[in-house]
Every structure is written in structure tokens, then in C-alpha cells.
N, C-alpha and C. Protein backbone atom coordinates (compact mmCIF):
# COMPACT_ATOMS: atom_id res chain seq x y z
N UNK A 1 -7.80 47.32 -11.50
CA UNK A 1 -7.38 46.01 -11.93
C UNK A 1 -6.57 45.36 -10.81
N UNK A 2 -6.81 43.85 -10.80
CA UNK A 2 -6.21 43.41 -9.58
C UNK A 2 -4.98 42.71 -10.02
N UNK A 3 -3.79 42.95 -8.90
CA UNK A 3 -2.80 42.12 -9.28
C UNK A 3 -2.62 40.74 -8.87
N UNK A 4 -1.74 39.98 -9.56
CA UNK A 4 -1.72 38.82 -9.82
C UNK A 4 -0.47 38.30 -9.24
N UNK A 5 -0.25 37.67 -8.13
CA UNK A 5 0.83 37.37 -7.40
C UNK A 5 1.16 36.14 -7.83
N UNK A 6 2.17 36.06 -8.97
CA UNK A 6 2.75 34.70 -9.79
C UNK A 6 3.53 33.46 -8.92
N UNK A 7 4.10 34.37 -7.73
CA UNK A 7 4.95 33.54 -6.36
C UNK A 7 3.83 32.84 -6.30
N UNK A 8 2.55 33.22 -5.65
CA UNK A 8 1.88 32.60 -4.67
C UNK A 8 1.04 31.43 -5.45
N UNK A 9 0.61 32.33 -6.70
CA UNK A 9 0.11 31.00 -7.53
C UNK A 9 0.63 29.44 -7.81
N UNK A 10 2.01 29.97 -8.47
CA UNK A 10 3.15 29.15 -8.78
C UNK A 10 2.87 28.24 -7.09
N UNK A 11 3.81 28.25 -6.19
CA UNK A 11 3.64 27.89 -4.96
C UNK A 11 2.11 27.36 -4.51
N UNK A 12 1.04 27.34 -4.82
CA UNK A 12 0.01 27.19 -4.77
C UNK A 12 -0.12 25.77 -5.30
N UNK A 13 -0.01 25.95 -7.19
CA UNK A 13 0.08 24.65 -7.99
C UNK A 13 1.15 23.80 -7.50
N UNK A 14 2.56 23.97 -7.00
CA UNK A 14 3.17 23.15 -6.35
C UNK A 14 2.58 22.21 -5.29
N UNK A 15 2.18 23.09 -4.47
CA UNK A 15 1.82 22.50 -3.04
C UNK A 15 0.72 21.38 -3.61
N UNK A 16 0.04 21.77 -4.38
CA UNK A 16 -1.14 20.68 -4.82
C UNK A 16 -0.64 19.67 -5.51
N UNK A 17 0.33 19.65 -6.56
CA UNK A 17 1.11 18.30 -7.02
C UNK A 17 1.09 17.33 -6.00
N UNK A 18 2.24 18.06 -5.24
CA UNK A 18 3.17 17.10 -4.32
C UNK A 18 1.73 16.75 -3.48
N UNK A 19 1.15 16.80 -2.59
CA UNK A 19 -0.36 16.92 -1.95
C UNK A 19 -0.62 15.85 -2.74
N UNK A 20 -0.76 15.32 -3.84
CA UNK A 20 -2.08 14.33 -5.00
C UNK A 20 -1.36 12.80 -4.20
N UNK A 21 -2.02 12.02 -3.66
CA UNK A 21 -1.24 11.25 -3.67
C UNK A 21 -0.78 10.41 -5.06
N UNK A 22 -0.20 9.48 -5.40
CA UNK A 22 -0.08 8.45 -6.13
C UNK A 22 -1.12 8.10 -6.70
N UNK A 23 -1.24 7.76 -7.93
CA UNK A 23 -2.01 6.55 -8.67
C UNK A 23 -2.36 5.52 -7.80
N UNK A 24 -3.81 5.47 -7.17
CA UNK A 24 -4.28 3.76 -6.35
C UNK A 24 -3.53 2.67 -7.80
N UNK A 25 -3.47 1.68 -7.05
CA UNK A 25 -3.79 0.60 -7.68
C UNK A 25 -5.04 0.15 -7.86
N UNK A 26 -5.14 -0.97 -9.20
CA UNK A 26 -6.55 -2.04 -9.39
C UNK A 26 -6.85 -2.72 -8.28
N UNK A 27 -7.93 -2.28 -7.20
CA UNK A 27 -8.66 -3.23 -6.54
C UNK A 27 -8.64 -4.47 -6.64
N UNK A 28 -9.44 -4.42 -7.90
CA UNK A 28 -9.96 -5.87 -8.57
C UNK A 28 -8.37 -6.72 -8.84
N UNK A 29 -7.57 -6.37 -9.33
CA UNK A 29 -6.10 -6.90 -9.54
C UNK A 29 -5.55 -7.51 -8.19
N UNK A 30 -5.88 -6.82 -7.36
CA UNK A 30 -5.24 -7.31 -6.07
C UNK A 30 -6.36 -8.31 -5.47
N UNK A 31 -7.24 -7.64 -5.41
CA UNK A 31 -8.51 -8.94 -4.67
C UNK A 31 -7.73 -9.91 -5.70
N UNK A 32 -7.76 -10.58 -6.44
CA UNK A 32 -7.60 -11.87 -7.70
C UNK A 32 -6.04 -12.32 -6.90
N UNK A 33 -4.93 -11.06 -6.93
CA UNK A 33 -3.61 -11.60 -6.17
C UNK A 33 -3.65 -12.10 -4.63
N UNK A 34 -4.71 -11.31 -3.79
CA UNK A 34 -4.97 -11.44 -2.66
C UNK A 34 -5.12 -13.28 -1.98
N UNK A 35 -5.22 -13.88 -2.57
CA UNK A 35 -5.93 -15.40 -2.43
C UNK A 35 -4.55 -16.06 -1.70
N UNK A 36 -3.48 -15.59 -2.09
CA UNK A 36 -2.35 -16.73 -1.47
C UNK A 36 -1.97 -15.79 0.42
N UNK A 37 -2.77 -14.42 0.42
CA UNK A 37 -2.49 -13.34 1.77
C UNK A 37 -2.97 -14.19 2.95
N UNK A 38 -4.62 -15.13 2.11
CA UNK A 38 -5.81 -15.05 3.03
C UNK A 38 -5.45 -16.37 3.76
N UNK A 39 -4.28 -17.30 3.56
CA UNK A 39 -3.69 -17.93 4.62
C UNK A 39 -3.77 -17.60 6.06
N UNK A 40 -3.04 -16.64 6.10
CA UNK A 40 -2.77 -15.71 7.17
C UNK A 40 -3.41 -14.51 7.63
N UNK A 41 -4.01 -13.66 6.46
CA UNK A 41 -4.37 -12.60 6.51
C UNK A 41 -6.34 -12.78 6.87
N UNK A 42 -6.56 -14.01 6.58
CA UNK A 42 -7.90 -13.94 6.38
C UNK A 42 -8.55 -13.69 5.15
N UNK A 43 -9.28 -14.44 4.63
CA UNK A 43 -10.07 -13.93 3.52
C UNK A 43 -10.77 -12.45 3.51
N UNK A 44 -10.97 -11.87 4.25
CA UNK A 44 -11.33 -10.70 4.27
C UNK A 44 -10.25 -9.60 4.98
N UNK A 45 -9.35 -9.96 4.73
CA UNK A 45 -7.90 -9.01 5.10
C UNK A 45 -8.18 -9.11 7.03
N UNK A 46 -8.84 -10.19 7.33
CA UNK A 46 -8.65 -9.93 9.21
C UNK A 46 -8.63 -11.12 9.78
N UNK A 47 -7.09 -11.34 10.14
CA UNK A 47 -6.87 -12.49 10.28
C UNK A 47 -7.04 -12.89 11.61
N UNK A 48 -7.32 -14.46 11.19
CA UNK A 48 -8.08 -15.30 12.64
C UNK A 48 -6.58 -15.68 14.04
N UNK A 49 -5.60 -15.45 13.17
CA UNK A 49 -4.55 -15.62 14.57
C UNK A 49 -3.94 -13.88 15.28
N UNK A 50 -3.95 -14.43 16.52
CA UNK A 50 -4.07 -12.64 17.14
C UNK A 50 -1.95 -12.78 16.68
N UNK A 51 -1.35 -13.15 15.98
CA UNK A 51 -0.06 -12.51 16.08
C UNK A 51 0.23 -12.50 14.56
N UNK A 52 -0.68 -12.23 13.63
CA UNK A 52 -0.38 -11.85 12.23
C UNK A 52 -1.49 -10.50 12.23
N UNK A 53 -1.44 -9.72 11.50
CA UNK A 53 -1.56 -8.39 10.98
C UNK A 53 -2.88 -8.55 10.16
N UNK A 54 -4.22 -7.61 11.23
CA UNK A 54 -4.83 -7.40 9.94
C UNK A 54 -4.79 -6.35 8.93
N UNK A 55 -4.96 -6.68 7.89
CA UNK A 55 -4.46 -5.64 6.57
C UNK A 55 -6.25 -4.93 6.15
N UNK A 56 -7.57 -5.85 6.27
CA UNK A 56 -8.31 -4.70 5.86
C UNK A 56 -8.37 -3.54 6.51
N UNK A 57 -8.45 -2.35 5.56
CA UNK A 57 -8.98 -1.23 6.20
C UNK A 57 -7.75 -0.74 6.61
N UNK A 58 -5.88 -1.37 6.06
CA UNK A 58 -4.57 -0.56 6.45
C UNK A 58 -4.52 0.42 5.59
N UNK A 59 -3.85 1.57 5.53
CA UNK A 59 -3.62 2.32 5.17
C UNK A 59 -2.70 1.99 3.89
N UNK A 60 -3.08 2.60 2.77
CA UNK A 60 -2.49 2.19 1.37
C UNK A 60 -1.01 2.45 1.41
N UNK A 61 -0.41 3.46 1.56
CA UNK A 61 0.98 3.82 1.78
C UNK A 61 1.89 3.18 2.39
N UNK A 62 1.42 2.61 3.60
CA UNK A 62 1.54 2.18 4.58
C UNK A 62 2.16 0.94 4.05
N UNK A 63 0.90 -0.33 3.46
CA UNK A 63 1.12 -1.14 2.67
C UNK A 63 1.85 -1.53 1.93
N UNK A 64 2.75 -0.61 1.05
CA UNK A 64 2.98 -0.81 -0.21
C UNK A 64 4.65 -0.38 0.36
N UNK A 65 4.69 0.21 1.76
CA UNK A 65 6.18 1.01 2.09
C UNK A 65 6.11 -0.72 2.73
N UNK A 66 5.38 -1.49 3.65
CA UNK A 66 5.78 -2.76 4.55
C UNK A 66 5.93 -3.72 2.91
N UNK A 67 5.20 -3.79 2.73
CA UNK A 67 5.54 -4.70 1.31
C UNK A 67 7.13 -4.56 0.68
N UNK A 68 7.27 -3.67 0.35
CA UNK A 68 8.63 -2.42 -0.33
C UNK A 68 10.20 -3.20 0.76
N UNK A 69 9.73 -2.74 1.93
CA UNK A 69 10.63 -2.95 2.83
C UNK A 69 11.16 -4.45 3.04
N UNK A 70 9.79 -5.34 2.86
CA UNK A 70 9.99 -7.01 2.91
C UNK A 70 10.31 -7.96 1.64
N UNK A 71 10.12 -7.15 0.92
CA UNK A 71 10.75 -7.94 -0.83
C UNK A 71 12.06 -7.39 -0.75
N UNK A 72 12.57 -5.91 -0.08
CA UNK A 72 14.41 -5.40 0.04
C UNK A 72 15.06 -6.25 1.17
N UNK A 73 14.47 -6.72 2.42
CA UNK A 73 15.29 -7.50 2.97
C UNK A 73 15.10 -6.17 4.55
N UNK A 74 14.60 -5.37 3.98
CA UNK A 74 14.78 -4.10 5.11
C UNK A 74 14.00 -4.15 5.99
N UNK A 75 13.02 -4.95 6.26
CA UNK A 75 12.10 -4.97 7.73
C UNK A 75 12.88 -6.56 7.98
N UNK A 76 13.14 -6.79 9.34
CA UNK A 76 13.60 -7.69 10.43
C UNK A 76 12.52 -8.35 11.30
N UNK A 77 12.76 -9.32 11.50
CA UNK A 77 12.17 -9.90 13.23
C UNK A 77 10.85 -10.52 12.78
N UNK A 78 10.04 -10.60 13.91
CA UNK A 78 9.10 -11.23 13.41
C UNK A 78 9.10 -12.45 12.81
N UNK A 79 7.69 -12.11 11.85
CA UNK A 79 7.59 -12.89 10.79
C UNK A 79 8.33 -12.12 9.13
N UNK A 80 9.22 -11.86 8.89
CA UNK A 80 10.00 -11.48 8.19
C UNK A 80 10.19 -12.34 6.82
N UNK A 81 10.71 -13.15 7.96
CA UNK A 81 11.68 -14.35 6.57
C UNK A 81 10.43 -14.77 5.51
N UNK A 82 9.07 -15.05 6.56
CA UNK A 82 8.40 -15.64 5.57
C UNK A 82 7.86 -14.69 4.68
N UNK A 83 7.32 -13.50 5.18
CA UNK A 83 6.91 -12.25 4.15
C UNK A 83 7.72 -11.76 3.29
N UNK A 84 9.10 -11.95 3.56
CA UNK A 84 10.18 -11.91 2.22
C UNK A 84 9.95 -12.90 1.48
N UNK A 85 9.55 -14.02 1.96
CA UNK A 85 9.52 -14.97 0.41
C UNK A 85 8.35 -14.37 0.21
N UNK A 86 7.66 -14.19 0.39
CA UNK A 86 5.70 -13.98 0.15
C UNK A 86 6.07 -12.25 -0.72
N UNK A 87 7.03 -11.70 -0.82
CA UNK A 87 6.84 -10.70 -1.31
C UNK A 87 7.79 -10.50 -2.63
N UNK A 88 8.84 -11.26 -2.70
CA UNK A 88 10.00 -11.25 -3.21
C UNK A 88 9.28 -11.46 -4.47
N UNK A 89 8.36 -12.08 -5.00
CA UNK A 89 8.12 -12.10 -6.36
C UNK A 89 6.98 -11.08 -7.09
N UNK A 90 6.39 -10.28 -6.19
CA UNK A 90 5.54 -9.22 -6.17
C UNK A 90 6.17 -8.28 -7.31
N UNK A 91 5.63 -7.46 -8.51
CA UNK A 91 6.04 -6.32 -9.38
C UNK A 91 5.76 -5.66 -8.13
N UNK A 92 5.76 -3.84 -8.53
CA UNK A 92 5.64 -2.73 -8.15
C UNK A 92 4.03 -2.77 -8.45
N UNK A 93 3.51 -2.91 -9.86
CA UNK A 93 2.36 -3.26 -9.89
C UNK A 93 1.40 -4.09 -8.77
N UNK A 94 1.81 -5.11 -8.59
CA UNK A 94 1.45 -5.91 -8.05
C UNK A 94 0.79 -5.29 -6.33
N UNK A 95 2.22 -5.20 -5.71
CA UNK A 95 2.19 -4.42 -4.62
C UNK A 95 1.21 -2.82 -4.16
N UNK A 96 0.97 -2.26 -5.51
CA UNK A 96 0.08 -1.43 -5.53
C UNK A 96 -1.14 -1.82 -5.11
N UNK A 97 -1.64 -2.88 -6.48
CA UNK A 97 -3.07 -3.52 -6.58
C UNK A 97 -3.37 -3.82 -5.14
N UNK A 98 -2.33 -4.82 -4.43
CA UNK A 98 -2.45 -5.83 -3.10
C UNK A 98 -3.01 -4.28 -2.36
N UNK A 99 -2.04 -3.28 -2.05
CA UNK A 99 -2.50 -2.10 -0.96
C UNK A 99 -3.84 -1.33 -1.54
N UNK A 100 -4.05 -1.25 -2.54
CA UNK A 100 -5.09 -0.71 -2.86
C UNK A 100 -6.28 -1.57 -2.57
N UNK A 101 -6.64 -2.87 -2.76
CA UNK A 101 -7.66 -3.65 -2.44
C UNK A 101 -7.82 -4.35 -1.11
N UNK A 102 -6.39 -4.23 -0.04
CA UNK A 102 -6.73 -4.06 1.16
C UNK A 102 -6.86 -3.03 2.01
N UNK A 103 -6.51 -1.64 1.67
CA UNK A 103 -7.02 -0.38 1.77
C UNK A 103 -8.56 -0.07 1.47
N UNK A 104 -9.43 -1.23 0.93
CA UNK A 104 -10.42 -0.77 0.18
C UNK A 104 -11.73 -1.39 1.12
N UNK A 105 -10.80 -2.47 1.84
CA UNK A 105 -11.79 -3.24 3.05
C UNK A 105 -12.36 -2.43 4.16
N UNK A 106 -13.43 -2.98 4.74
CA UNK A 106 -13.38 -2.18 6.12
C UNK A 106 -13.54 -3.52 7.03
């Protein structure tokens, strides 16, 4: 009979929790919020001026930490001031959907 190493298991199912990322957000929720981005961002998350950020195809985490950071006041310089207003009224929801449906571009 074989033994059953409860450490390694246990430690095993851990490592895989923490590993899952997050719940995506609704695509579709964010494409629909997306419409006031495509100013700047481009209708297809790739924007036509070379000193704004294209967002299709950014990394979801990524997204949702620059979003996070610009509705707290915590990213500087730049274009800042205006992405704080542009974010300041965003839920947590919201901010999900937006990274999830420009994460979803290529």
C-alpha cells in the first residue's frame, strides 16, 4: 500500500489556488464601456497618436493595476490628470470588464 504524503498534497492544492488567476471580467461589458477609451485609445484599443498607449492585446492585470493606480491618484506624470478623471468614476466591476475586453483584442 502506498503512502500518502498529506504535506505535499496540502501544499500542492495551495500552490494551485493562489496560481488561478482572478475572475476575467465581461468582455461584452467592457466593449459597451469601452466607447468613451476609443477617443484616445482607438476604436480597436490601438491608438492613432504615437504618445497615448495602445491597450489591445495589454495584459489584463496589468490593466486593471494602471486603472487601480489612476482612479487612487497613485500613477503621476504624463497624461495622468486626465486618466484620473477618465477613471475616477469606474466600479471595480467596471475596471475588470474594461481589462478583460482589452486583453481580449489582438
Amino acid at each position: 500500500m502506498k503512502t500518502i504524503n498529506h504535506a505535499i498534497i496540502a501544499a500542492t492544492l495551495a500552490a494551485s489556488v493562489f496560481a488561478t488567476p482572478a475572475i476575467a471580467g465581461d468582455i461584452a461589458a467592457g466593449k459597451a464601456k469601452a466607447a468613451v477609451c476609443a477617443a484616445c485609445h482607438g476604436a480597436d484599443g490601438k491608438a492613432i497618436i504615437p504618445t497615448y498607449p495602445n491597450l489591445a492585446g495589454q495584459h489584463e492585470e496589468y490593466l486593471k493595476l494602471a486603472l487601480k493606480a489612476y482612479k487612487n491618484g497613485e500613477r503621476k506624470g504624463g497624461q495622468a490628470a486626465i486618466m484620473a478623471g477618465m477613471a475616477m468614476p469606474l466600479s471595480d466591476a467596471d475596471i475588470d470588464n474594461l481589462a478583460a475586453y482589452f486583453a481580449s483584442l489582438k
